[in-house]
PDB file of N, CA and C in Angstrom:
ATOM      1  N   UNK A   1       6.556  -1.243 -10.113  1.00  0.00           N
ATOM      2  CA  UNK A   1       6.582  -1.213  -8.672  1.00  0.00           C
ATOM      3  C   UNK A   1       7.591  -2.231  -8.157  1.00  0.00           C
ATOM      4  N   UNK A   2       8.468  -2.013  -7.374  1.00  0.00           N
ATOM      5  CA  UNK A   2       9.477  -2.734  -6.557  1.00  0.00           C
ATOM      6  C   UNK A   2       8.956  -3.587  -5.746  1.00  0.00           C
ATOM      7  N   UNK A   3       9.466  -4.967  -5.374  1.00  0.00           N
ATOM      8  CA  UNK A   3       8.560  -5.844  -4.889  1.00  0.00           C
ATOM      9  C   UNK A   3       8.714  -5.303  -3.390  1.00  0.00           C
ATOM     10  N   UNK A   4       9.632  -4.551  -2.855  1.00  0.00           N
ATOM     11  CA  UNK A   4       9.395  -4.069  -1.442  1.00  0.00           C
ATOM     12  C   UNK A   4       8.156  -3.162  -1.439  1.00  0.00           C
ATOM     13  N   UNK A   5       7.993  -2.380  -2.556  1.00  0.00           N
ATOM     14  CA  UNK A   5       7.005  -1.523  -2.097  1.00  0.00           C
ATOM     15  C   UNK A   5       5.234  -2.205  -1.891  1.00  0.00           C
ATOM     16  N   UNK A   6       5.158  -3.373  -2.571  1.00  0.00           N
ATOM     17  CA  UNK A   6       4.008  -4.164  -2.547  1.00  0.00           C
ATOM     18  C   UNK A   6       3.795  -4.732  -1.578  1.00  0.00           C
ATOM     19  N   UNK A   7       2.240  -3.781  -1.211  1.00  0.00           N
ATOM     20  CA  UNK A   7       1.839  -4.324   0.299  1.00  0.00           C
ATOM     21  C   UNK A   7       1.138  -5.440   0.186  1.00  0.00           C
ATOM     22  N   UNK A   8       1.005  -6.253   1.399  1.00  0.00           N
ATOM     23  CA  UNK A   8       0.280  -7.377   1.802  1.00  0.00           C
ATOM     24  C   UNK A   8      -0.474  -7.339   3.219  1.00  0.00           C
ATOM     25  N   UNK A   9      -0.977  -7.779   3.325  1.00  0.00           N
ATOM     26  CA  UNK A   9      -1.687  -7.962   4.674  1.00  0.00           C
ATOM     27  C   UNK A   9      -0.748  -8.734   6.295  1.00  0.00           C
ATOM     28  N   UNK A  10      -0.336  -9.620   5.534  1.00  0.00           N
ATOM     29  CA  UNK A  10       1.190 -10.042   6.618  1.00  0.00           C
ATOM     30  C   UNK A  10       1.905  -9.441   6.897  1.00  0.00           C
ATOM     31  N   UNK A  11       2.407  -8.458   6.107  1.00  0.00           N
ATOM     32  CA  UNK A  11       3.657  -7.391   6.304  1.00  0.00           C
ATOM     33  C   UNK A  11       3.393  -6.420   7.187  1.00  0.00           C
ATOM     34  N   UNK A  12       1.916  -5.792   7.135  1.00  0.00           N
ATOM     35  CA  UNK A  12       0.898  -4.360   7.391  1.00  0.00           C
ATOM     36  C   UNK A  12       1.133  -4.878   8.874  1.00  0.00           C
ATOM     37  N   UNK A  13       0.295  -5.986   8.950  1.00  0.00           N
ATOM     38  CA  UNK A  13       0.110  -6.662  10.249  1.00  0.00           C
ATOM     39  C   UNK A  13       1.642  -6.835  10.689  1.00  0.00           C
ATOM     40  N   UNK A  14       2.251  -6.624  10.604  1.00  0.00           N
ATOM     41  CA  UNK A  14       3.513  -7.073  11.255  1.00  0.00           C
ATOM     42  C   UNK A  14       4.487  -5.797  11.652  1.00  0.00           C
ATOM     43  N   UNK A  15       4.265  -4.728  10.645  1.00  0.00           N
ATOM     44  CA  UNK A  15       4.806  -3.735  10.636  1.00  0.00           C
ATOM     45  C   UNK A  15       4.138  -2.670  11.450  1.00  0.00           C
ATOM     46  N   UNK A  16       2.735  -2.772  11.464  1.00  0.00           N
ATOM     47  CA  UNK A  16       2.043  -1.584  12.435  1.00  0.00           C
ATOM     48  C   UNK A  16       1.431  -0.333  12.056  1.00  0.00           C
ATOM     49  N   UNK A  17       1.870  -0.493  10.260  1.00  0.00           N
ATOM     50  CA  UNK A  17       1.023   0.794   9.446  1.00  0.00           C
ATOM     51  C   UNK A  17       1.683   0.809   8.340  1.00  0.00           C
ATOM     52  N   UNK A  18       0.925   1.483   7.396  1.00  0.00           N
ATOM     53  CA  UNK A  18       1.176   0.714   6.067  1.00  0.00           C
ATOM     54  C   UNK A  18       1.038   2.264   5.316  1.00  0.00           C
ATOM     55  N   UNK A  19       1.981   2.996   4.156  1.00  0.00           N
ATOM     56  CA  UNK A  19       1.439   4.123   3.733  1.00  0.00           C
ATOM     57  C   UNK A  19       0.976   3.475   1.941  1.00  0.00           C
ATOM     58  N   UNK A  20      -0.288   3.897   2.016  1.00  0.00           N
ATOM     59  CA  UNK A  20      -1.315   3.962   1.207  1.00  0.00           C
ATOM     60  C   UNK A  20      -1.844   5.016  -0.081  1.00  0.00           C
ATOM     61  N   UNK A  21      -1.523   4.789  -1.376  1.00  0.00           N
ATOM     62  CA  UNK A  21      -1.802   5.957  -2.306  1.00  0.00           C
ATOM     63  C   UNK A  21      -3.461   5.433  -2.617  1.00  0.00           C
ATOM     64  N   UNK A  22      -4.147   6.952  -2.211  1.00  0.00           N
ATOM     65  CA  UNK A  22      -5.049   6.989  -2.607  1.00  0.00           C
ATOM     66  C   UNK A  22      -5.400   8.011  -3.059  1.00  0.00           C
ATOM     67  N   UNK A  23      -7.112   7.913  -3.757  1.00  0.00           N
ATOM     68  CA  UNK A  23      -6.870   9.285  -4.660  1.00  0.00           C
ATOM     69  C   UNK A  23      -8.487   9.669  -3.727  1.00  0.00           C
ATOM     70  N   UNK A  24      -7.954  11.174  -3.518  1.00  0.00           N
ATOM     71  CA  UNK A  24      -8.809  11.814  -2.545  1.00  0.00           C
ATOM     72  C   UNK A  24      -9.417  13.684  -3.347  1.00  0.00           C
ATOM     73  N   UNK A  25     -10.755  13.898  -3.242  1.00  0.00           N
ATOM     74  CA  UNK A  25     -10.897  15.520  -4.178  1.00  0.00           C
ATOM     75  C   UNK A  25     -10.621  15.244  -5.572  1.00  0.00           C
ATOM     76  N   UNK A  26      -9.753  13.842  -6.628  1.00  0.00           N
ATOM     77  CA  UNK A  26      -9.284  14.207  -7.430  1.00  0.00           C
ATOM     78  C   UNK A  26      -7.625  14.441  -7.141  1.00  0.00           C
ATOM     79  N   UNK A  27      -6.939  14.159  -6.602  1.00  0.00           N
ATOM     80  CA  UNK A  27      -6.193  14.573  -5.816  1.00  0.00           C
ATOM     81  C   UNK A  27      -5.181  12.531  -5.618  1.00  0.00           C
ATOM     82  N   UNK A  28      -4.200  12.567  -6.305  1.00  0.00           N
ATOM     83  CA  UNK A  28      -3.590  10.951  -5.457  1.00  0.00           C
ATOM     84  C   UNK A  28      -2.738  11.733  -4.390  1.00  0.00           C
ATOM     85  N   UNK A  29      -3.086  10.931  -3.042  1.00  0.00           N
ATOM     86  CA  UNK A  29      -2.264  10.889  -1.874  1.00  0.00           C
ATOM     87  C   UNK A  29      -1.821   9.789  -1.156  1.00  0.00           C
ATOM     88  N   UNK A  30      -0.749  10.040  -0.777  1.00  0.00           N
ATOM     89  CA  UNK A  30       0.264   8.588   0.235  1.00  0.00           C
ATOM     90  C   UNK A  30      -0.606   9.465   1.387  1.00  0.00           C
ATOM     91  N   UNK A  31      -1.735   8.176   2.119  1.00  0.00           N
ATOM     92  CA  UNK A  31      -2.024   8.216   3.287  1.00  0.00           C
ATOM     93  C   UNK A  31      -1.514   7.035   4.112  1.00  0.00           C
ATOM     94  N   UNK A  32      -0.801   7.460   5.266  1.00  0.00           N
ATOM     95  CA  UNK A  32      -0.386   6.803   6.464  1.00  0.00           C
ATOM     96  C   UNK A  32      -1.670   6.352   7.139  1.00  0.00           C
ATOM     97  N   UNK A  33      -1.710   4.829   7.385  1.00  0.00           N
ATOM     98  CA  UNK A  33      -2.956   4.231   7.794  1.00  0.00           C
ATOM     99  C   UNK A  33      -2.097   3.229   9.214  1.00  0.00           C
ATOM    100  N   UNK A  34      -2.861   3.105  10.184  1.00  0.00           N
ATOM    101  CA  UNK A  34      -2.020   2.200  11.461  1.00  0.00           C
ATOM    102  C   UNK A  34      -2.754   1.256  11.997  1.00  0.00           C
ATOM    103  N   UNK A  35      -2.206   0.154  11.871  1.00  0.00           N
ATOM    104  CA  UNK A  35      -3.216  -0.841  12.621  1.00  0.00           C
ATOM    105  C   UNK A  35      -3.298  -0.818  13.769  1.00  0.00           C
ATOM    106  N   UNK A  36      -4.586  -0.538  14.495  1.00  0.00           N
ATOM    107  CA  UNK A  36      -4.898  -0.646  15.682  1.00  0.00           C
ATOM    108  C   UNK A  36      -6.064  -1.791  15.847  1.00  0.00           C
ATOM    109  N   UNK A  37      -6.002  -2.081  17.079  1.00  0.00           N
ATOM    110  CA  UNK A  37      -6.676  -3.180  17.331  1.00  0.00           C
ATOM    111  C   UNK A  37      -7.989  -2.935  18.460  1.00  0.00           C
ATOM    112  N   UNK A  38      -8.652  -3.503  18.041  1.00  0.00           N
ATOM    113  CA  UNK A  38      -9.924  -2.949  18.326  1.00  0.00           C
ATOM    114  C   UNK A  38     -10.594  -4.352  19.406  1.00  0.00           C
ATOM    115  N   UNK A  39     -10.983  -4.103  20.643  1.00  0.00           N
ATOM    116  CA  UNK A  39     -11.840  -5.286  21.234  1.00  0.00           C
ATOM    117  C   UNK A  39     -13.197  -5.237  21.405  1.00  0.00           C
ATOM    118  N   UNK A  40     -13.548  -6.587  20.826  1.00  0.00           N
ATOM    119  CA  UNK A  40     -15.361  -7.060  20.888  1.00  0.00           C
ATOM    120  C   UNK A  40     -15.231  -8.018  21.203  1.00  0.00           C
ATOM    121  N   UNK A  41     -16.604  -8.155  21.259  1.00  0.00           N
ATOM    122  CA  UNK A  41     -17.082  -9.664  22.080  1.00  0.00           C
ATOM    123  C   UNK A  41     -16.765 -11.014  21.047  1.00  0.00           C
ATOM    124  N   UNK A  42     -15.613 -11.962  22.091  1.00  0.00           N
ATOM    125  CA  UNK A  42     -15.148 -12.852  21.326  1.00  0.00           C
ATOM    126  C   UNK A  42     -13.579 -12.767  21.012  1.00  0.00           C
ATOM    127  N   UNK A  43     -13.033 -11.429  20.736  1.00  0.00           N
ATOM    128  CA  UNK A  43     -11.599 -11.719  20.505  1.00  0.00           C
ATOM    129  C   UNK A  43     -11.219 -10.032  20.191  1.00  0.00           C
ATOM    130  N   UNK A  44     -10.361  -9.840  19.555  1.00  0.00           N
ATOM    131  CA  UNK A  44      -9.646  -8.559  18.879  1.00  0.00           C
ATOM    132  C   UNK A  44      -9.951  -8.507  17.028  1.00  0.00           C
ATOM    133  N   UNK A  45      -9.882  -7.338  16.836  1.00  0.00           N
ATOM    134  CA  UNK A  45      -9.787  -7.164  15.262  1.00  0.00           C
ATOM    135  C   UNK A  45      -9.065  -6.288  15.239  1.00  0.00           C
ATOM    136  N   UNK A  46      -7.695  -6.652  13.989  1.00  0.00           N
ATOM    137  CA  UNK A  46      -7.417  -5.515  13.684  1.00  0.00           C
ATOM    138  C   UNK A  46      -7.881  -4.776  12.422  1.00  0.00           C
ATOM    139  N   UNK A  47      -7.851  -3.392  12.694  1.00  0.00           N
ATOM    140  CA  UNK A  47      -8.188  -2.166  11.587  1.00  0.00           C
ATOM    141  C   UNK A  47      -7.036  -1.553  11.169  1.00  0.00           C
ATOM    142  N   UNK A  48      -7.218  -1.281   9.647  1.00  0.00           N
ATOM    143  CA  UNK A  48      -6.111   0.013   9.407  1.00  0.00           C
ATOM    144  C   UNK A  48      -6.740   1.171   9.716  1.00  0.00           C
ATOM    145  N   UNK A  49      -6.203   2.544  10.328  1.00  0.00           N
ATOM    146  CA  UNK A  49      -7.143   3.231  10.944  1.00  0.00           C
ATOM    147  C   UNK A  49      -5.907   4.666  10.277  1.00  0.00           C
ATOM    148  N   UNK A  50      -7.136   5.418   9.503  1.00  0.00           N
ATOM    149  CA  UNK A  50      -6.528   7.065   9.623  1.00  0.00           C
ATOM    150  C   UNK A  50      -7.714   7.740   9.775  1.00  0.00           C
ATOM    151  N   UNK A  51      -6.904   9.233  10.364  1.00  0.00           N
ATOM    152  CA  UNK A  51      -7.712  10.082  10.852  1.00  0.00           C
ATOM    153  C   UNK A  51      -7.879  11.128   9.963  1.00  0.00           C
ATOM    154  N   UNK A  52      -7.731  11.564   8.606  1.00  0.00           N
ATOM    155  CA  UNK A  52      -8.252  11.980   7.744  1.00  0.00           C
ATOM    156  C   UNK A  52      -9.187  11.095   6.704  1.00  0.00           C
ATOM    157  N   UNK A  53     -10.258  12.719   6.592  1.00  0.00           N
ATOM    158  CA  UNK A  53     -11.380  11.735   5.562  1.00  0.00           C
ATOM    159  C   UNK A  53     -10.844  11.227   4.283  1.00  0.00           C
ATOM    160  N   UNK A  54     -11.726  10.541   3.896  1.00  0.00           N
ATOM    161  CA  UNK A  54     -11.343  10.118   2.715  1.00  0.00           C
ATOM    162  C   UNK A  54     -12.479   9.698   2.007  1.00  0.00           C
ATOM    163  N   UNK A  55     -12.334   9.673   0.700  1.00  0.00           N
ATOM    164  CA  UNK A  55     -13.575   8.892  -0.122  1.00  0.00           C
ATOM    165  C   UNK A  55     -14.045   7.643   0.371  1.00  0.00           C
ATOM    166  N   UNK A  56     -15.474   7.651   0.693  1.00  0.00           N
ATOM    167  CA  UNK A  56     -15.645   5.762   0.897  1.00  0.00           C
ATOM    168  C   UNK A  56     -15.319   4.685  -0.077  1.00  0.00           C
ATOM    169  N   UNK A  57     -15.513   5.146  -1.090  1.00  0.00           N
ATOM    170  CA  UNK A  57     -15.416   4.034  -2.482  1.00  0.00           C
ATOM    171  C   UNK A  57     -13.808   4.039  -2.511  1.00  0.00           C
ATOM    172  N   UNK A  58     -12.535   4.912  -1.842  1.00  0.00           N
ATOM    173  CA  UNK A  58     -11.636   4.636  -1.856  1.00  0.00           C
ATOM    174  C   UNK A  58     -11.269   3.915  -0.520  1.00  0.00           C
ATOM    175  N   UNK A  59     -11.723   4.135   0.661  1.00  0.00           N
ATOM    176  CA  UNK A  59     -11.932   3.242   1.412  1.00  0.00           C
ATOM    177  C   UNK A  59     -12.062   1.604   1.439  1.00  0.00           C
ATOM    178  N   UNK A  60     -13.381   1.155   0.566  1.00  0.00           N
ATOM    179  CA  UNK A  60     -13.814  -0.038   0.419  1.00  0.00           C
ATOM    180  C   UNK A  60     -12.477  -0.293  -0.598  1.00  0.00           C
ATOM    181  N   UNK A  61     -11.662   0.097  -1.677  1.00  0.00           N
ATOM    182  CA  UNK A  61     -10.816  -0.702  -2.242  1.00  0.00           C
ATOM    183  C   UNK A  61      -9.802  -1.379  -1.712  1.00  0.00           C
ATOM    184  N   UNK A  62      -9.064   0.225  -0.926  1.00  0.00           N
ATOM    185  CA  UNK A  62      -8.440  -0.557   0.511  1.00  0.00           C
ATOM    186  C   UNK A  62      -8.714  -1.656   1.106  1.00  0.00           C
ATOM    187  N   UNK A  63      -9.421  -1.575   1.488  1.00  0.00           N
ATOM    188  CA  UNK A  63     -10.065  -2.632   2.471  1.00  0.00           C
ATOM    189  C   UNK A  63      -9.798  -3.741   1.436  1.00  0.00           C
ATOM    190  N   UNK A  64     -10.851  -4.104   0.536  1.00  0.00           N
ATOM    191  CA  UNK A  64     -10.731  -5.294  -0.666  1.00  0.00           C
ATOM    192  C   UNK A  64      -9.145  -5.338  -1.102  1.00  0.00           C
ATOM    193  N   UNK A  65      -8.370  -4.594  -1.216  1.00  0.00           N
ATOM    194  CA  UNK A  65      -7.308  -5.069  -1.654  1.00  0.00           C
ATOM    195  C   UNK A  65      -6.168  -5.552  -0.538  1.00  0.00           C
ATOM    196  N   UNK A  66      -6.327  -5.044   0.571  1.00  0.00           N
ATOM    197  CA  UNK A  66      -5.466  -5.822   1.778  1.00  0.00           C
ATOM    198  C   UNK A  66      -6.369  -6.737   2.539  1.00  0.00           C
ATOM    199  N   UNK A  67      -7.688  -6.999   2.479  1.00  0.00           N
ATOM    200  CA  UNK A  67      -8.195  -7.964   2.923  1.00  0.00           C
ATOM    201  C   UNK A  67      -8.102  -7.574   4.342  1.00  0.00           C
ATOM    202  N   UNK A  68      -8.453  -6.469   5.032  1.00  0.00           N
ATOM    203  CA  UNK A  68      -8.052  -5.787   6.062  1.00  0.00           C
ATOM    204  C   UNK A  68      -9.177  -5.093   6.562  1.00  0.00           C
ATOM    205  N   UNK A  69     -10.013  -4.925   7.235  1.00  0.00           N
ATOM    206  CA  UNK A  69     -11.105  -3.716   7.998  1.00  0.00           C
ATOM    207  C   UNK A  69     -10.149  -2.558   7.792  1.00  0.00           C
ATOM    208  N   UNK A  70     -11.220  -1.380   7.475  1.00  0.00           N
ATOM    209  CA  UNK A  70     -10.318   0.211   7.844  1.00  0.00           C
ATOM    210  C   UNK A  70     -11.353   0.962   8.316  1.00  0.00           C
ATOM    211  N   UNK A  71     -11.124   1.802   9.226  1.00  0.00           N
ATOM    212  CA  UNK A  71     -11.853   2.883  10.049  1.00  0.00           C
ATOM    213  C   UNK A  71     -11.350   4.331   9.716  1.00  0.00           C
ATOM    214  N   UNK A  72     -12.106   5.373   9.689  1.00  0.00           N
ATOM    215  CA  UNK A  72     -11.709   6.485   9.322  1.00  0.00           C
ATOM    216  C   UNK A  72     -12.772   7.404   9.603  1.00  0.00           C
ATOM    217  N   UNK A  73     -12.647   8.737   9.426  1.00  0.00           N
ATOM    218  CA  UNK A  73     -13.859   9.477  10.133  1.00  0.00           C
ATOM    219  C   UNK A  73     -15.064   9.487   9.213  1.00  0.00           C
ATOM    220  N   UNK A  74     -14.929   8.601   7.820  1.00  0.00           N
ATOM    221  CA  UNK A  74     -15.794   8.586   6.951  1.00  0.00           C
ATOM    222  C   UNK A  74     -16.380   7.129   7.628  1.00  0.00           C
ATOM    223  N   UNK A  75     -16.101   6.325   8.133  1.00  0.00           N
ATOM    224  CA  UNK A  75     -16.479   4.768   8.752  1.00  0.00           C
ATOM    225  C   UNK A  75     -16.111   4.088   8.798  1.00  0.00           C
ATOM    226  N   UNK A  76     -16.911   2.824   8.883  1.00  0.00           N
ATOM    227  CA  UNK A  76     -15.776   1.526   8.897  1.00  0.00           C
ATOM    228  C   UNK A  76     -16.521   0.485   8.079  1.00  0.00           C
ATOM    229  N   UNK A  77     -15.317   0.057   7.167  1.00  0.00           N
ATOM    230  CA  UNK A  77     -15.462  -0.512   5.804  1.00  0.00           C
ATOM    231  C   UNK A  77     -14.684  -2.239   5.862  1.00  0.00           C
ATOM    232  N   UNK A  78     -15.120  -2.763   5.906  1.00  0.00           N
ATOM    233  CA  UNK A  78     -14.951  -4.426   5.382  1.00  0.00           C
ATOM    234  C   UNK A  78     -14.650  -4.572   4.033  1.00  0.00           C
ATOM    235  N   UNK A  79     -13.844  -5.870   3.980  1.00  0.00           N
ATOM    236  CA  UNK A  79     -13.671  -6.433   2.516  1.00  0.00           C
ATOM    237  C   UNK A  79     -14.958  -6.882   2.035  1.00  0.00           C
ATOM    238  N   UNK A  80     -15.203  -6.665   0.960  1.00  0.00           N
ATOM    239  CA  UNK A  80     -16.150  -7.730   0.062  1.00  0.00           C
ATOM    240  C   UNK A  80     -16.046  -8.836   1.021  1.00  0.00           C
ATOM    241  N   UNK A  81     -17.343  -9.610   1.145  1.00  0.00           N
ATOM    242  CA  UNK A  81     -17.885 -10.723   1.645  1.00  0.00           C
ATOM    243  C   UNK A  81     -17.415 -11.448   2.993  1.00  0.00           C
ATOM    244  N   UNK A  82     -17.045  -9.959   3.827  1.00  0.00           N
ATOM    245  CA  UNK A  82     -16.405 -10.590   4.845  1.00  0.00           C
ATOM    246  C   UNK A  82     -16.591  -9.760   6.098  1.00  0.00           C
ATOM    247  N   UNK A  83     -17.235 -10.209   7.481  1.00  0.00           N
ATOM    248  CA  UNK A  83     -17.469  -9.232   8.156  1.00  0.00           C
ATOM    249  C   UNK A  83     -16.532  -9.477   9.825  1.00  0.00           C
ATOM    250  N   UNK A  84     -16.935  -9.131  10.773  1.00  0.00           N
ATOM    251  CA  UNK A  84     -16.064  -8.771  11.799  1.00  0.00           C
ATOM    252  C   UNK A  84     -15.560 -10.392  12.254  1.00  0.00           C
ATOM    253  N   UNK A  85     -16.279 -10.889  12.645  1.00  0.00           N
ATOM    254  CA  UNK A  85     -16.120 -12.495  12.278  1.00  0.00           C
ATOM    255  C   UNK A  85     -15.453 -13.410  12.037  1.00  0.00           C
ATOM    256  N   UNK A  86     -14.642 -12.730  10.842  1.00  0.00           N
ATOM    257  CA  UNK A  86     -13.737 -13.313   9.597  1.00  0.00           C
ATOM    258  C   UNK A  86     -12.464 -12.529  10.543  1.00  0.00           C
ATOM    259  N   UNK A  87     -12.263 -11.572  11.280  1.00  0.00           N
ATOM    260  CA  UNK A  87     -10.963 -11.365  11.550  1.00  0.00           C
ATOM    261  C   UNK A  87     -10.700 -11.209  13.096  1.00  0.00           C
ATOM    262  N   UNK A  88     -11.472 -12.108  13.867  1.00  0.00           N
ATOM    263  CA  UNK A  88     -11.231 -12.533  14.756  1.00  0.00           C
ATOM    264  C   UNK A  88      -9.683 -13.383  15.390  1.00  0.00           C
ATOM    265  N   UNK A  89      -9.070 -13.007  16.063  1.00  0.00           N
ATOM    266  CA  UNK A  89      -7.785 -13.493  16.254  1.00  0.00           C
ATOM    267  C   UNK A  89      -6.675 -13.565  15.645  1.00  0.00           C
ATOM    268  N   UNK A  90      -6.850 -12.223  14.981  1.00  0.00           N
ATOM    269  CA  UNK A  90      -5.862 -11.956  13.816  1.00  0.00           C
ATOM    270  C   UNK A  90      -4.716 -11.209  14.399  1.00  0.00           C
TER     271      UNK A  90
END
């Protein structure tokens, strides 16, 4: 992998959407995911957000591997040990 193609959470956040291989049916797909920003009480969070389903357990890796909330019509998934809280004023 080319070090441009290696995502991070600084970059995602900076760039506005991030395309994502995941494996969906059995099936690997580049899904286009966009950070949108979401308001609650206390501040903003941002989410990577797509509008196709997707596996949850591929969901939660996402999430754990950009250290990022993601929303999707399957839900909304947090990193390991970290909840809305943690990405307050991001």
């Amino acid at each position: 992998m080319d070090k441009e193609q290696i995502l991070n959470r600084e970059r995602v956040l900076r760039e506005g959407k991030a395309l994502i291989r995941v494996i969906h049916s059995g099936i690997a797909q580049k899904i286009e995911f966009l950070v949108v920003r979401e308001k609650v009480p206390g501040g903003e969070i941002p989410f990577l957000k797509t509008h196709k389903p997707v596996n949850a357990q591929e969901l939660l890796n996402v999430a754990n591997s950009l250290k990022l909330p993601v929303i999707s019509p399957t839900g909304k998934f947090f990193p390991r040990k970290m909840g809305m809280k943690d990405f307050l004023g991001m």
